[in-house]
C-alpha atoms as a PDB file:
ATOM      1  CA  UNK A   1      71.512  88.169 117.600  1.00  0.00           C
ATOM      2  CA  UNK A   2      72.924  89.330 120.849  1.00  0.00           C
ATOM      3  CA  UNK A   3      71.211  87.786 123.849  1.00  0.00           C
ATOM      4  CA  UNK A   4      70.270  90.132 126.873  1.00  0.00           C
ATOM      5  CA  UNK A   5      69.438  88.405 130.308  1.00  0.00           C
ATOM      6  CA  UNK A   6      67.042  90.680 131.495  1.00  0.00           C
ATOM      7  CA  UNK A   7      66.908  89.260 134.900  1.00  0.00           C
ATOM      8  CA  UNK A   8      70.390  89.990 135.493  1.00  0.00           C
ATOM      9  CA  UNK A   9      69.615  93.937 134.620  1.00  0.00           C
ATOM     10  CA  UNK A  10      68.464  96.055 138.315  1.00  0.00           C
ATOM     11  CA  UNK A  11      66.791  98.049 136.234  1.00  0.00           C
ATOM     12  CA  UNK A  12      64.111  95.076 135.288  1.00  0.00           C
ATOM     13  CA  UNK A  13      63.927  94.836 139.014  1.00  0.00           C
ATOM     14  CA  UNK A  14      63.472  98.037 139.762  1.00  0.00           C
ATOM     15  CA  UNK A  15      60.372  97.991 137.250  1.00  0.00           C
ATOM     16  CA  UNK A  16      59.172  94.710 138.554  1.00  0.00           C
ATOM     17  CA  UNK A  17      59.167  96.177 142.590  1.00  0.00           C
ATOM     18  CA  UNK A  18      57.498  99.614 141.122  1.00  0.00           C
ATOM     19  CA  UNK A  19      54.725  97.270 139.834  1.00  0.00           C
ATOM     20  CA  UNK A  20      54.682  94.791 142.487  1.00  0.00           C
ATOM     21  CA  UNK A  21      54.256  98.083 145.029  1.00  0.00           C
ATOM     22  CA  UNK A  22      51.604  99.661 143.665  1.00  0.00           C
ATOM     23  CA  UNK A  23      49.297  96.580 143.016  1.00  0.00           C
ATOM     24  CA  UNK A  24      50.155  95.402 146.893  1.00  0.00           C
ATOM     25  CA  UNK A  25      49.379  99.363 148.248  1.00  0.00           C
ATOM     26  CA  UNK A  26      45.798  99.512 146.029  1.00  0.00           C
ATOM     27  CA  UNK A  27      45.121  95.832 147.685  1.00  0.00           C
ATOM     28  CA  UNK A  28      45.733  97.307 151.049  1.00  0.00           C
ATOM     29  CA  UNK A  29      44.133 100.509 150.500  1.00  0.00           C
ATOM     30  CA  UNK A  30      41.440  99.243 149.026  1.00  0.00           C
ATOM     31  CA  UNK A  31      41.026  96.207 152.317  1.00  0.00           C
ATOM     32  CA  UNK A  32      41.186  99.132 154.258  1.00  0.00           C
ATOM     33  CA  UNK A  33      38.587 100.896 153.007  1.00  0.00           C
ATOM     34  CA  UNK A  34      40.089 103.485 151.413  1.00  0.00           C
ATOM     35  CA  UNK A  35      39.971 104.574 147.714  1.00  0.00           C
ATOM     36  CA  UNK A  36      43.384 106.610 147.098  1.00  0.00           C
ATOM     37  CA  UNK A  37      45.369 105.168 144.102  1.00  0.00           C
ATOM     38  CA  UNK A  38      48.664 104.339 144.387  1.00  0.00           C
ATOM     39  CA  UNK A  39      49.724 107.376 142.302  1.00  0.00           C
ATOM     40  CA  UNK A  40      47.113 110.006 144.233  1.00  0.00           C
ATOM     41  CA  UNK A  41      49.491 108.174 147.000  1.00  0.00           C
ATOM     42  CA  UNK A  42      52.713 109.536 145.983  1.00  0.00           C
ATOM     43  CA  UNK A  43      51.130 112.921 145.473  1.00  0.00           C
ATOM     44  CA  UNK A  44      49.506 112.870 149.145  1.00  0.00           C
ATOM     45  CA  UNK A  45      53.035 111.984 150.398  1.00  0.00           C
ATOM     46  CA  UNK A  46      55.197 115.159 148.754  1.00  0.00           C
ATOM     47  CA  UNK A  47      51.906 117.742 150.332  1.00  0.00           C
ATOM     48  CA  UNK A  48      52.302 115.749 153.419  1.00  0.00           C
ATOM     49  CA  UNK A  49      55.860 116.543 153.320  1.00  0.00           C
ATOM     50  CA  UNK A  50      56.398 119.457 151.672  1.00  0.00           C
ATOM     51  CA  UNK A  51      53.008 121.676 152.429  1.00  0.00           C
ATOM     52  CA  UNK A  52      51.126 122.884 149.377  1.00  0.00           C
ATOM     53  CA  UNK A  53      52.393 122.661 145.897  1.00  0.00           C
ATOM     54  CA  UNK A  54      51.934 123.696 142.505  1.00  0.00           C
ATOM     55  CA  UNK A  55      50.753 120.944 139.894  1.00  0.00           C
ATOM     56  CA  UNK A  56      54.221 121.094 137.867  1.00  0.00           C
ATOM     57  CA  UNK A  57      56.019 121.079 140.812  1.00  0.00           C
ATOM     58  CA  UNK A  58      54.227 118.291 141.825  1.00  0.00           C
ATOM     59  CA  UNK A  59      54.904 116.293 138.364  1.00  0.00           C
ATOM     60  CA  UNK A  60      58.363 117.365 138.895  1.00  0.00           C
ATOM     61  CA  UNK A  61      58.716 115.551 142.032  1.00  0.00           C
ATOM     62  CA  UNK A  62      56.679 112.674 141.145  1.00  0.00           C
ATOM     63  CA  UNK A  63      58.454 112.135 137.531  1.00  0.00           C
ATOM     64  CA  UNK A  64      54.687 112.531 135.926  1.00  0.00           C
ATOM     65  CA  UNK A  65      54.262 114.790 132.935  1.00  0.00           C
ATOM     66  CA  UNK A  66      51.494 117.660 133.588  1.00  0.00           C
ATOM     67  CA  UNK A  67      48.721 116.267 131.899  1.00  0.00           C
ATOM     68  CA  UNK A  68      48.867 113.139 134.013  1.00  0.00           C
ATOM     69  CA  UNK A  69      48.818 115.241 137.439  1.00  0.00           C
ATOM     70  CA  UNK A  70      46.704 117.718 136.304  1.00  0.00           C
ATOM     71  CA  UNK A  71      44.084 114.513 136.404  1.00  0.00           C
ATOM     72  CA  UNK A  72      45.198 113.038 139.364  1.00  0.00           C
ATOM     73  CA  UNK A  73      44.312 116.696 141.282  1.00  0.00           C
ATOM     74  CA  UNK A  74      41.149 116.562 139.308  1.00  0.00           C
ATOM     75  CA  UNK A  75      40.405 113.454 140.438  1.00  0.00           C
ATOM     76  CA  UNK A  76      41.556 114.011 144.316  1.00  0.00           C
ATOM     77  CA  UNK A  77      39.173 117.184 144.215  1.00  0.00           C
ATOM     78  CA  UNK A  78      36.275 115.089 143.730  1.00  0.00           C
ATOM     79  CA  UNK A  79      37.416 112.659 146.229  1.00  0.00           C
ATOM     80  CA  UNK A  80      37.989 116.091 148.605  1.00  0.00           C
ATOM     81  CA  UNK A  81      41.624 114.767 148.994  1.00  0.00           C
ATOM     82  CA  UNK A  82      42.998 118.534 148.233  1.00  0.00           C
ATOM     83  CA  UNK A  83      41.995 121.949 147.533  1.00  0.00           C
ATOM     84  CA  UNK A  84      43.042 123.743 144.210  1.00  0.00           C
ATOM     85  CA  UNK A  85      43.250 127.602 144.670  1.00  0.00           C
ATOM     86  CA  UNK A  86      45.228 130.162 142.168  1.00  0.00           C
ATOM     87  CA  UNK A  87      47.924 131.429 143.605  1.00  0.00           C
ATOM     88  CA  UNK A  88      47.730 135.104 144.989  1.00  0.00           C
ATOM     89  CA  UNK A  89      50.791 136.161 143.435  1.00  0.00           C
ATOM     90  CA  UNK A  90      50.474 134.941 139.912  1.00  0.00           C
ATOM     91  CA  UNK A  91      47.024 133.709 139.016  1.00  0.00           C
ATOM     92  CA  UNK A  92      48.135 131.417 136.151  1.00  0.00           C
ATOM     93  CA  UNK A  93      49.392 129.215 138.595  1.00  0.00           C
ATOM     94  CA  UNK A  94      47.073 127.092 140.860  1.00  0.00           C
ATOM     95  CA  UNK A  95      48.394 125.959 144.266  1.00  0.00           C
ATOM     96  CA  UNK A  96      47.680 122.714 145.222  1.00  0.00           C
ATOM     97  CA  UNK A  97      46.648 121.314 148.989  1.00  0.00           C
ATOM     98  CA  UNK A  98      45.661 119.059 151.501  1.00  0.00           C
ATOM     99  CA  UNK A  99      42.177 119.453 152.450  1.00  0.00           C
ATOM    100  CA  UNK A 100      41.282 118.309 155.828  1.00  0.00           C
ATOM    101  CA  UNK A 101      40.462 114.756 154.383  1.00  0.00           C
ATOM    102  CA  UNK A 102      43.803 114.668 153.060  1.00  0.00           C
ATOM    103  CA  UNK A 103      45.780 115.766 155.938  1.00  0.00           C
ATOM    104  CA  UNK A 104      43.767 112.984 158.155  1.00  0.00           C
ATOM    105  CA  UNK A 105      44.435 110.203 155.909  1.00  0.00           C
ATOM    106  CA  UNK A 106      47.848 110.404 156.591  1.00  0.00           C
ATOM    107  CA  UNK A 107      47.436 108.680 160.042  1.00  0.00           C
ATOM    108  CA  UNK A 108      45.527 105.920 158.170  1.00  0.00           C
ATOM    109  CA  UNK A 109      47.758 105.214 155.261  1.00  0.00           C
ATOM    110  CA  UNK A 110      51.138 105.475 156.458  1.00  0.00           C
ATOM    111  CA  UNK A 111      51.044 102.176 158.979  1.00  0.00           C
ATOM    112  CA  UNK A 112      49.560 100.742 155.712  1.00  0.00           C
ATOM    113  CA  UNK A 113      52.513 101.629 153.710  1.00  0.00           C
ATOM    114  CA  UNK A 114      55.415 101.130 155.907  1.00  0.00           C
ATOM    115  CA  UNK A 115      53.814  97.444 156.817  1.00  0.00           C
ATOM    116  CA  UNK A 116      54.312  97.196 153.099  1.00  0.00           C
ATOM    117  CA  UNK A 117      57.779  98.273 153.189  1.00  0.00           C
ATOM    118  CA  UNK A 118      58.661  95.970 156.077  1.00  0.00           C
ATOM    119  CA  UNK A 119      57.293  93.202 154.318  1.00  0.00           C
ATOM    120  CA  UNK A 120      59.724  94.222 151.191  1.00  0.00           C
ATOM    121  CA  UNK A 121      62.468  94.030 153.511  1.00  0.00           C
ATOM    122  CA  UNK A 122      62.247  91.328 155.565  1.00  0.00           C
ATOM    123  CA  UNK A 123      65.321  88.678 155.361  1.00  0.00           C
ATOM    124  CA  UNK A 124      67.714  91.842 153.775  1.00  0.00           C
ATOM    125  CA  UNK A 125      70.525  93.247 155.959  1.00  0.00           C
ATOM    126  CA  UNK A 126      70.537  97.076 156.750  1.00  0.00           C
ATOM    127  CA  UNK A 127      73.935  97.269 154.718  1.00  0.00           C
ATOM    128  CA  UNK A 128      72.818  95.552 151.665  1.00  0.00           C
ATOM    129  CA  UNK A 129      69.496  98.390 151.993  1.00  0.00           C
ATOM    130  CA  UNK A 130      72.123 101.274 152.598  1.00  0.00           C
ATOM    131  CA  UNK A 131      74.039  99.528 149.381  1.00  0.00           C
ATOM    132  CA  UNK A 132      70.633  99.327 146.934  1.00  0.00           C
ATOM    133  CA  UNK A 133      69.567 102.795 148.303  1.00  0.00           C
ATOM    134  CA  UNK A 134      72.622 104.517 147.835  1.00  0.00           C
ATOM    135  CA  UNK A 135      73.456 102.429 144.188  1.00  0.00           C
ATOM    136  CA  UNK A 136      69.652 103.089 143.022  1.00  0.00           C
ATOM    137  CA  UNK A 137      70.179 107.061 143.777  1.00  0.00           C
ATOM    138  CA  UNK A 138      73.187 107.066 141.365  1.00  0.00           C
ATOM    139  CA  UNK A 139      71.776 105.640 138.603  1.00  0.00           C
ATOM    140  CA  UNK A 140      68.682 107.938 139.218  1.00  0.00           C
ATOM    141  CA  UNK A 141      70.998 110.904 139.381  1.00  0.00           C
ATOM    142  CA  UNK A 142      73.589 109.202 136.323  1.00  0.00           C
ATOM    143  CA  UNK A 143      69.823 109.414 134.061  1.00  0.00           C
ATOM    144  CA  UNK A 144      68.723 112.781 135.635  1.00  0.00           C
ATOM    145  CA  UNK A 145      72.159 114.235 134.829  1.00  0.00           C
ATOM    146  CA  UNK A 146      72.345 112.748 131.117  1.00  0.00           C
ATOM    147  CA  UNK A 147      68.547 114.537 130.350  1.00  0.00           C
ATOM    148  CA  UNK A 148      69.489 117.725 131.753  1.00  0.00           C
ATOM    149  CA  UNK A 149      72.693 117.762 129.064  1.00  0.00           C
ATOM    150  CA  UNK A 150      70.521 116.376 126.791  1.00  0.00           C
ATOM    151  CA  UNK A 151      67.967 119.506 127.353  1.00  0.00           C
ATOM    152  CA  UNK A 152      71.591 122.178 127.474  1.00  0.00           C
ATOM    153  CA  UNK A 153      72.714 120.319 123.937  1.00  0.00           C
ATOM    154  CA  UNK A 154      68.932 120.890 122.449  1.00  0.00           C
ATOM    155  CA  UNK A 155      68.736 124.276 123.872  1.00  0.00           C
ATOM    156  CA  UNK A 156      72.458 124.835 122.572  1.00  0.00           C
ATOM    157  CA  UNK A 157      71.654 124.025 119.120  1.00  0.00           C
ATOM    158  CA  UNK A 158      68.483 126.486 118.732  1.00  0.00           C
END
């Protein structure tokens, strides 16, 4: 049998900090009163960024399939996180947006986050950051560029 040391993979690291994030973030959330998941985090963050959205351009961004996000929005409409509207030009498609909750939170939950990124970071040198950054966008791209010829082949062979 061939042996694989998993801990010397980056990829089982990456997975490991993913997890390790998003159980720290609900902790600290949640201590601070707030209740946004982790992944209605990430969607606050691209409609903080990038203004209102539509729910596959969301899962786009946030490498969720539709179904997933389409519950998230559901869920952040209860919570009055963001507004859903159809979109004026093409009313199959729903726009999503911040509401005014949503836009205020981002005051509130930003210090949270980046105290969580400082902690991640503490003891590394801005090179060796630079170095993981830069590496960890390859491989991202190396995977995103091997599924889009994977998509041209399938779409080839119709």
């Amino acid at each position: 049998a061939i042996m694989l040391d998993y801990e010397s993979i980056p990829l089982h690291w990456v997975n490991r900090l993913g997890f390790l994030i998003r159980k720290k973030l609900g902790v600290l959330f949640d201590k601070a009163g707030h209740t946004v998941s982790p992944e209605e985090w990430a969607i606050l963050l691209v409609l903080w960024q990038k203004g209102p959205q539509s729910p596959s351009a969301l899962a786009d961004v946030t490498f969720k399939d539709r179904t997933t996000v389409t519950r998230l929005i559901d869920a952040m409409v209860l919570k009055k996180l963001v507004t859903r509207t159809e979109d004026a030009l093409d009313r199959r498609r729903s726009v999503v947006a911040l509401s005014a909750r949503g836009e205020a939170l981002e005051a509130e939950l930003v210090p949270l986050s980046q105290s969580l990124i400082a902690q991640a970071l503490v003891g590394i040198s801005p090179e060796d950051i630079e170095t993981t950054t830069r590496t960890l966008k390859a491989m991202v791209e190396n995977l995103s560029a091997a599924q889009q010829s994977a998509f041209s082949k399938k779409d080839a062979n119709r």
